[in-house]
PDB file of N, CA and C in Angstrom:
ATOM      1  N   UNK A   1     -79.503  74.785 149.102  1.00  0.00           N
ATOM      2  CA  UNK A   1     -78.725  75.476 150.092  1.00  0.00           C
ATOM      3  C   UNK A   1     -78.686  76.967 149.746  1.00  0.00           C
ATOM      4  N   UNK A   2     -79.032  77.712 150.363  1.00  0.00           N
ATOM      5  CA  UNK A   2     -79.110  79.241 150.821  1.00  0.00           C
ATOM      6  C   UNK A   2     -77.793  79.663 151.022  1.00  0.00           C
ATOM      7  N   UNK A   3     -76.691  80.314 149.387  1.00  0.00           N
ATOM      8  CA  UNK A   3     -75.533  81.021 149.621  1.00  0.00           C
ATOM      9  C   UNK A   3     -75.976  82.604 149.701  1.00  0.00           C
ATOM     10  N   UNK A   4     -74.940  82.893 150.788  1.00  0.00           N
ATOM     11  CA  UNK A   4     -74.810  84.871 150.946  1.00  0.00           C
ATOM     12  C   UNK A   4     -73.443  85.367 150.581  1.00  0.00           C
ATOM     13  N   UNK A   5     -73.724  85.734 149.743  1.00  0.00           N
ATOM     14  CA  UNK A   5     -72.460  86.838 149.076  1.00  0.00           C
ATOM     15  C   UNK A   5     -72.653  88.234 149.128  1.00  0.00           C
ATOM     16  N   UNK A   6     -71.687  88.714 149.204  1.00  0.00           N
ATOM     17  CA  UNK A   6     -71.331  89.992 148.951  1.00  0.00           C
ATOM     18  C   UNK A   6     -71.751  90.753 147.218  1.00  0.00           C
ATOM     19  N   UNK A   7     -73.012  91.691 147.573  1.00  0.00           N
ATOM     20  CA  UNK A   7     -73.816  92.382 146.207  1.00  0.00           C
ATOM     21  C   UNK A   7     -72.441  92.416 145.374  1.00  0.00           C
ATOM     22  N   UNK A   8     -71.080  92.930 145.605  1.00  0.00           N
ATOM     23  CA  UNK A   8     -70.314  92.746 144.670  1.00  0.00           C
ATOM     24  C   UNK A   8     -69.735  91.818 143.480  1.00  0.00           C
ATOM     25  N   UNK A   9     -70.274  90.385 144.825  1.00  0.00           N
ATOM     26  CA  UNK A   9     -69.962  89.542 144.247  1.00  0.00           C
ATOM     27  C   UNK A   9     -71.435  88.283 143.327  1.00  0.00           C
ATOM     28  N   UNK A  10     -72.536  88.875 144.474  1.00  0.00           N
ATOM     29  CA  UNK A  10     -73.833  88.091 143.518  1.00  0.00           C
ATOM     30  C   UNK A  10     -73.850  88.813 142.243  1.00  0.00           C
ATOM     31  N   UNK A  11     -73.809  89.971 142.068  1.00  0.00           N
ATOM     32  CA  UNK A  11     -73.709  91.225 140.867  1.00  0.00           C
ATOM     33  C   UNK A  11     -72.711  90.370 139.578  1.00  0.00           C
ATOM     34  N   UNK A  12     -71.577  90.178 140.038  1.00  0.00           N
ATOM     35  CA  UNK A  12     -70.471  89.503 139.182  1.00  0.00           C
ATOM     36  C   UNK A  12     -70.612  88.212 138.444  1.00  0.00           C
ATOM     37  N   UNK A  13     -71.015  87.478 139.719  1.00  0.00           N
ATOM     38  CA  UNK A  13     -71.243  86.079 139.195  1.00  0.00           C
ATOM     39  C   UNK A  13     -72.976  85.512 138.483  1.00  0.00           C
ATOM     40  N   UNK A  14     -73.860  86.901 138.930  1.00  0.00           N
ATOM     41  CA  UNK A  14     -74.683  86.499 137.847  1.00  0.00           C
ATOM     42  C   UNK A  14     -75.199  86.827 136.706  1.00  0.00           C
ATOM     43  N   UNK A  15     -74.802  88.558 136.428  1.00  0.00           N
ATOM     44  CA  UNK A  15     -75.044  89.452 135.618  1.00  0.00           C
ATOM     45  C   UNK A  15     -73.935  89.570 134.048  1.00  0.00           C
ATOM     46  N   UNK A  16     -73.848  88.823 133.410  1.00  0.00           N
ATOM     47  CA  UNK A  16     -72.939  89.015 132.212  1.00  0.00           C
ATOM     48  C   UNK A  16     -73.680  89.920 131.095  1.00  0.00           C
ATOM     49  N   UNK A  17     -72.121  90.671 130.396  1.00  0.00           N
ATOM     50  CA  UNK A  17     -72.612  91.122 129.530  1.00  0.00           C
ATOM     51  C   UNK A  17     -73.315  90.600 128.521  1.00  0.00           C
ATOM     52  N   UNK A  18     -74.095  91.253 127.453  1.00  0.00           N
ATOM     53  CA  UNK A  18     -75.406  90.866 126.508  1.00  0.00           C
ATOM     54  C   UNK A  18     -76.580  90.243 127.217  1.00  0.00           C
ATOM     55  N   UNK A  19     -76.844  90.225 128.741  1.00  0.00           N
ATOM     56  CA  UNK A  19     -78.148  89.315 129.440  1.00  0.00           C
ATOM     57  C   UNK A  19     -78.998  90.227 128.943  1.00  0.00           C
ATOM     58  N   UNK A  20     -80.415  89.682 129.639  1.00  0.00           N
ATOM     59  CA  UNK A  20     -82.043  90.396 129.825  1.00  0.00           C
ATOM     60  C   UNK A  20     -81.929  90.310 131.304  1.00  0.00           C
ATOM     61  N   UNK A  21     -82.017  92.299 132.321  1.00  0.00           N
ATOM     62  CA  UNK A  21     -82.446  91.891 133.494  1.00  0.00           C
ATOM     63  C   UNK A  21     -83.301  92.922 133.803  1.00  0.00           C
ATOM     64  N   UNK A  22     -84.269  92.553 134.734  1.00  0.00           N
ATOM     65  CA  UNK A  22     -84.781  93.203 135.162  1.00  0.00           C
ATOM     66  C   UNK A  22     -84.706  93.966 136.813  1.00  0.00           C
ATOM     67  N   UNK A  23     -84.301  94.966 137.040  1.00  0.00           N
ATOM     68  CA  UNK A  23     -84.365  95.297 138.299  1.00  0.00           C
ATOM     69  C   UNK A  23     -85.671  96.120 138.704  1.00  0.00           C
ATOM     70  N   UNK A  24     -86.336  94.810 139.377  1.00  0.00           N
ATOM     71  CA  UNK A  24     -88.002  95.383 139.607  1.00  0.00           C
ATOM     72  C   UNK A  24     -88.074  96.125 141.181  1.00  0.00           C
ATOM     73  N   UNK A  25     -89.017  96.573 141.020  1.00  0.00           N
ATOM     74  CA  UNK A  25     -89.554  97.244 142.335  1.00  0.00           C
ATOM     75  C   UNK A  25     -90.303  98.601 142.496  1.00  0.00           C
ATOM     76  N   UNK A  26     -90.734  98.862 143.549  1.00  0.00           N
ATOM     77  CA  UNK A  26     -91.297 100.502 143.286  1.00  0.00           C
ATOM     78  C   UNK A  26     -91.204 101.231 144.779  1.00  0.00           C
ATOM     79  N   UNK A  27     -90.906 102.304 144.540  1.00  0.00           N
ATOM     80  CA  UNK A  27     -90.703 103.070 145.724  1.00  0.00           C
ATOM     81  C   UNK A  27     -89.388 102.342 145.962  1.00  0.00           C
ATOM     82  N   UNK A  28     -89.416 102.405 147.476  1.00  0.00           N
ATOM     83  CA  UNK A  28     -88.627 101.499 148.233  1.00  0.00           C
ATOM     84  C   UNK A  28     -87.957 100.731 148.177  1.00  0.00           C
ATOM     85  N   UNK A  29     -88.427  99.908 147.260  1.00  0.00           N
ATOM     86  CA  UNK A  29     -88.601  98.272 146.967  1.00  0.00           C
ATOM     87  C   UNK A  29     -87.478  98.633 145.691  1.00  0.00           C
ATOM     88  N   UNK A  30     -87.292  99.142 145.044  1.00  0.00           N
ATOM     89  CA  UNK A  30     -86.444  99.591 143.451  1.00  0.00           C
ATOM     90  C   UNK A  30     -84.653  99.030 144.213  1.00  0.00           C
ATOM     91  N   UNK A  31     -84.379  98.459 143.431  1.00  0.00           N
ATOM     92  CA  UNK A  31     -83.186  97.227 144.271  1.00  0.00           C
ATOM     93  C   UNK A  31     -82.162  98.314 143.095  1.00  0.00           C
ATOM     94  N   UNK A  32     -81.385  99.702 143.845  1.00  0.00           N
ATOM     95  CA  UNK A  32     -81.080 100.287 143.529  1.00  0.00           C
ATOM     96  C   UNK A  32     -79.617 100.262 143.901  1.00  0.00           C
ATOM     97  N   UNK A  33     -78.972  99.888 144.775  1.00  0.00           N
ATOM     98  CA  UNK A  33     -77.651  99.166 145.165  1.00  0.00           C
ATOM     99  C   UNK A  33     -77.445  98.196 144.228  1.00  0.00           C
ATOM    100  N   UNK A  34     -77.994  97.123 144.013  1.00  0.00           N
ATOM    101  CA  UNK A  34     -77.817  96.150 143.065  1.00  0.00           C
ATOM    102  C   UNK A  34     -77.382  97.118 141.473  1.00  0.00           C
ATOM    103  N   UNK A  35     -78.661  97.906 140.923  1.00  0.00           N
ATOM    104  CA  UNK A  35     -78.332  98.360 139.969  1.00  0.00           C
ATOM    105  C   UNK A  35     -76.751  99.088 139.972  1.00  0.00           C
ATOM    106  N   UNK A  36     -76.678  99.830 141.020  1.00  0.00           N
ATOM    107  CA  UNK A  36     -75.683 100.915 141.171  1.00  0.00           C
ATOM    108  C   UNK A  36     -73.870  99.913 141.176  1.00  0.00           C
ATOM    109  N   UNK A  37     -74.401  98.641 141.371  1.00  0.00           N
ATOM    110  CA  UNK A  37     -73.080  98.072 141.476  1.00  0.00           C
ATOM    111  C   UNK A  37     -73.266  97.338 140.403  1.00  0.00           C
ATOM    112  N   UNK A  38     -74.200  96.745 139.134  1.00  0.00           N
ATOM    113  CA  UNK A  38     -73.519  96.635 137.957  1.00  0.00           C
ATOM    114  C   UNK A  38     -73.404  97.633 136.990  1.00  0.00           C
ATOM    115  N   UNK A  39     -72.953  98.934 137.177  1.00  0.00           N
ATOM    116  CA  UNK A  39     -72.463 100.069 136.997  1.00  0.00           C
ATOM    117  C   UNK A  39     -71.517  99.843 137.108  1.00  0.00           C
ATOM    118  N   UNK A  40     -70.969  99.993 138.633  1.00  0.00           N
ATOM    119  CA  UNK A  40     -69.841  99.933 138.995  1.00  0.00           C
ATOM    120  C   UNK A  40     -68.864  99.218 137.872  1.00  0.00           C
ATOM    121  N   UNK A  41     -69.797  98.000 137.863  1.00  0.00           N
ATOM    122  CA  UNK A  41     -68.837  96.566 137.434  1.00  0.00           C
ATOM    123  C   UNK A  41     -68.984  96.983 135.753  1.00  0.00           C
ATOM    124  N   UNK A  42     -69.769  98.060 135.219  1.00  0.00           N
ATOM    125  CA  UNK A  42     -69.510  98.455 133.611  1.00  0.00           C
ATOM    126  C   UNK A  42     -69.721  97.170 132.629  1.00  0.00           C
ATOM    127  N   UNK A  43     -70.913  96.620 133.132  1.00  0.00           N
ATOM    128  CA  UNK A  43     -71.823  95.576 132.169  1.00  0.00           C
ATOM    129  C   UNK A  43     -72.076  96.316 130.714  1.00  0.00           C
ATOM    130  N   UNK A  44     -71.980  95.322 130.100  1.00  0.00           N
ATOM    131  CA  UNK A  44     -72.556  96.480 128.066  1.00  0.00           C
ATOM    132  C   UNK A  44     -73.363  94.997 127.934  1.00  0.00           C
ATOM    133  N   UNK A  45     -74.304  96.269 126.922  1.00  0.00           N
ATOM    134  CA  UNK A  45     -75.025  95.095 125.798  1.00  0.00           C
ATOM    135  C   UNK A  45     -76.173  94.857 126.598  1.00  0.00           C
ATOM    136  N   UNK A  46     -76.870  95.078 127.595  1.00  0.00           N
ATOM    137  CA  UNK A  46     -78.109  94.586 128.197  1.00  0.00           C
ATOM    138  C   UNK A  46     -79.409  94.812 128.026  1.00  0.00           C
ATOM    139  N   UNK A  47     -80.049  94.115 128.046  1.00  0.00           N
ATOM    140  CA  UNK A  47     -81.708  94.035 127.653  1.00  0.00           C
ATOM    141  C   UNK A  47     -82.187  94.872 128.651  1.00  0.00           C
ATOM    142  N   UNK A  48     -82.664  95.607 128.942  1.00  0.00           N
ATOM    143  CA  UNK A  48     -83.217  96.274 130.392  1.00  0.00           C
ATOM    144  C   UNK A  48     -84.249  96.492 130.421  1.00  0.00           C
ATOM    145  N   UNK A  49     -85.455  95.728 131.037  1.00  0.00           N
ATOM    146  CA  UNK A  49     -86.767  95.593 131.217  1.00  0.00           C
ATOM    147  C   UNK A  49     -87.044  95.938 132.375  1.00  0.00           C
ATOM    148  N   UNK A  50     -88.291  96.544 132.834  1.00  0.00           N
ATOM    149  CA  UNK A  50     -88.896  97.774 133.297  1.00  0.00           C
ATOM    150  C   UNK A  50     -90.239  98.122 133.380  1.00  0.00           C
ATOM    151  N   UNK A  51     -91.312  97.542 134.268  1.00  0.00           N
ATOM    152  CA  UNK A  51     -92.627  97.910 134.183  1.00  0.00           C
ATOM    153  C   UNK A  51     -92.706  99.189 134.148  1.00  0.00           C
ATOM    154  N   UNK A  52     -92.442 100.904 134.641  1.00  0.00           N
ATOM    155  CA  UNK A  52     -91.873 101.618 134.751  1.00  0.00           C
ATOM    156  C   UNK A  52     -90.654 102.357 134.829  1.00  0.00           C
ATOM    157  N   UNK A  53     -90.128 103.498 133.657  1.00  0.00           N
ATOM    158  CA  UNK A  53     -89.103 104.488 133.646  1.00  0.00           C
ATOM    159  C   UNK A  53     -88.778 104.408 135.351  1.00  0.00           C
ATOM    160  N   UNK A  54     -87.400 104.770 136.018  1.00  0.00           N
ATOM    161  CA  UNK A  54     -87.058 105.048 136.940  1.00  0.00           C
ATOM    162  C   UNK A  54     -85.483 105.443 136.808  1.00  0.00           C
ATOM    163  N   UNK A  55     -85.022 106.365 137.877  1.00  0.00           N
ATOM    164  CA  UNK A  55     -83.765 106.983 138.008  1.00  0.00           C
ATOM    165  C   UNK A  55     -82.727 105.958 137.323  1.00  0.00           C
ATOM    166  N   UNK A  56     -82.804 104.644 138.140  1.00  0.00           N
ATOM    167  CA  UNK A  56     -81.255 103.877 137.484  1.00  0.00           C
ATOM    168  C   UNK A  56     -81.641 103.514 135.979  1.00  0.00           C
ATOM    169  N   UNK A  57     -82.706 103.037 135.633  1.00  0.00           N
ATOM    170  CA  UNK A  57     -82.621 103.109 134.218  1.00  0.00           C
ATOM    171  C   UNK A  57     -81.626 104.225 133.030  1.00  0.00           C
ATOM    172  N   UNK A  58     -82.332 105.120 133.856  1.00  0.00           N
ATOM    173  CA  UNK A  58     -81.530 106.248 133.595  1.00  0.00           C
ATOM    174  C   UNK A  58     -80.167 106.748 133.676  1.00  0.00           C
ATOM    175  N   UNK A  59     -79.788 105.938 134.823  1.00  0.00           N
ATOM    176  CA  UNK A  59     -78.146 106.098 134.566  1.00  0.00           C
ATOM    177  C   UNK A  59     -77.613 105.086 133.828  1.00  0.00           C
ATOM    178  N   UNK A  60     -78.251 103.749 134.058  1.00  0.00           N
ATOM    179  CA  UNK A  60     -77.700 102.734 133.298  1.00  0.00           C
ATOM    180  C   UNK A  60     -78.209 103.216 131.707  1.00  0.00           C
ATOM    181  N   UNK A  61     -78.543 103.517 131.057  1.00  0.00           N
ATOM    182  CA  UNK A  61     -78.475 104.010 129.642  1.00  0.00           C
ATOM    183  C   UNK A  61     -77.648 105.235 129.747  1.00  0.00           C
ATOM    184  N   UNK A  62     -77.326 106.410 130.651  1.00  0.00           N
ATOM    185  CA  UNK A  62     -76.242 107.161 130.530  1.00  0.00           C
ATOM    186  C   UNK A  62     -75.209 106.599 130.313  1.00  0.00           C
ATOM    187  N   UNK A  63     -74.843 105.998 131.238  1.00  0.00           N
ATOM    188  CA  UNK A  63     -73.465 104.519 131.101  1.00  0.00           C
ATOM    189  C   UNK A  63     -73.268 103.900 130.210  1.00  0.00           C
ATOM    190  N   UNK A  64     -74.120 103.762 129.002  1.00  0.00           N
ATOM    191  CA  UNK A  64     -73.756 102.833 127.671  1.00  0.00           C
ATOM    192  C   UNK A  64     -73.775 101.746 128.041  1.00  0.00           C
ATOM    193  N   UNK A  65     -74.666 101.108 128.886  1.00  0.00           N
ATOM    194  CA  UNK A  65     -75.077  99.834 129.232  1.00  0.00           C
ATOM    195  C   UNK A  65     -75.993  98.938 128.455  1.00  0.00           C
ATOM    196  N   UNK A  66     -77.048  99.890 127.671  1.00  0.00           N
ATOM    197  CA  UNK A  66     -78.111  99.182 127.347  1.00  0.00           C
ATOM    198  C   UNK A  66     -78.148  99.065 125.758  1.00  0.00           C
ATOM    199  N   UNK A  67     -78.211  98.062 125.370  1.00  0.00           N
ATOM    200  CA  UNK A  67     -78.665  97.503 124.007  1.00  0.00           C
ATOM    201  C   UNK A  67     -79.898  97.886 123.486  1.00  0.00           C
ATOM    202  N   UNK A  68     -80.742  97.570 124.555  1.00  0.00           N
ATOM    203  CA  UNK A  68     -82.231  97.567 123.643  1.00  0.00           C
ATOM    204  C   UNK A  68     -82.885  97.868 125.601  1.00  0.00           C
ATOM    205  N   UNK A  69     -84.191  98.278 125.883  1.00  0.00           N
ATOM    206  CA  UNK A  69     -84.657  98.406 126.476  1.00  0.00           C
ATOM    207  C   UNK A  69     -86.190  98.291 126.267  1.00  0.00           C
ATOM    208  N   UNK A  70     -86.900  97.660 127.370  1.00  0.00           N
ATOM    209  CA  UNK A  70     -88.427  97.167 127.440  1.00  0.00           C
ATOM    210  C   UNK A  70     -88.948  97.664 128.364  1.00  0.00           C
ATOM    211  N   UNK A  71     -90.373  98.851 128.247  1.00  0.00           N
ATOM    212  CA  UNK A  71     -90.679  99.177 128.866  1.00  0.00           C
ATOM    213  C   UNK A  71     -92.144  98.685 128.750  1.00  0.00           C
ATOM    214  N   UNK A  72     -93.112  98.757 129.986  1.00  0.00           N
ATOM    215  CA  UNK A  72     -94.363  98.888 129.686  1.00  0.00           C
ATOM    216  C   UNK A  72     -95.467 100.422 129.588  1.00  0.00           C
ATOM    217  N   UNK A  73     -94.223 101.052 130.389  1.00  0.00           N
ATOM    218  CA  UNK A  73     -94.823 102.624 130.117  1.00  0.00           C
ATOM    219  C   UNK A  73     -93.611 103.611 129.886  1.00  0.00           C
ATOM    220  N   UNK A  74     -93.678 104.499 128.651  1.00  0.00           N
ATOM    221  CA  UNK A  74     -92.596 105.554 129.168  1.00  0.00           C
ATOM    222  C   UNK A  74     -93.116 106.643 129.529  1.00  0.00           C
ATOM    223  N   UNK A  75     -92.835 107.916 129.635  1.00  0.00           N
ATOM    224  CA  UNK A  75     -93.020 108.975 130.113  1.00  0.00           C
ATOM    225  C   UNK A  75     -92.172 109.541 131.211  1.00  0.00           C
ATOM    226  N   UNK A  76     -92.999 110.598 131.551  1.00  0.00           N
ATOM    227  CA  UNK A  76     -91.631 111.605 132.203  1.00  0.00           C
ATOM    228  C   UNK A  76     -92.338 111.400 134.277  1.00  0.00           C
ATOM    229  N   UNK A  77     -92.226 110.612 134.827  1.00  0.00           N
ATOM    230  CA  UNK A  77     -92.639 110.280 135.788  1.00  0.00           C
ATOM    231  C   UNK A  77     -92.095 111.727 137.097  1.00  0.00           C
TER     232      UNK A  77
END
């Protein structure tokens, strides 16, 4: 069965602190609401994996979110 929640609330109920997540995408596609609301919600301790550096990475390690981080490329994009 196909539940719809509110990003506030899929964000809450699936994202705990210390996980591994990845918020994939490119261009467009970069699921940047999602990121921006487990911010909001001030997750710690997370694995943050990343085929590519991008903006929310970047805030989410400003934020003191991230534990350890996995990239496949860094650089200054």
């Amino acid at each position: 069965m196909v539940k719809f929640l509110p990003l506030r609330d899929a964000v809450g109920q699936n994202l705990h602190d210390g996980d591994t997540v990845a918020f994939e995408g490119f261009t467009h596609l970069i699921p940047t609401a999602a990121a921006h609301e487990a911010i909001r919600q001030g997750f710690r301790d997370l694995t943050l994996i990343r085929m590519t550096p991008d903006l929310i990475y970047d805030q989410m390690i400003g934020m003191g979110m991230a534990r350890k981080i996995v990239f496949s490329y860094v650089g200054n994009p």
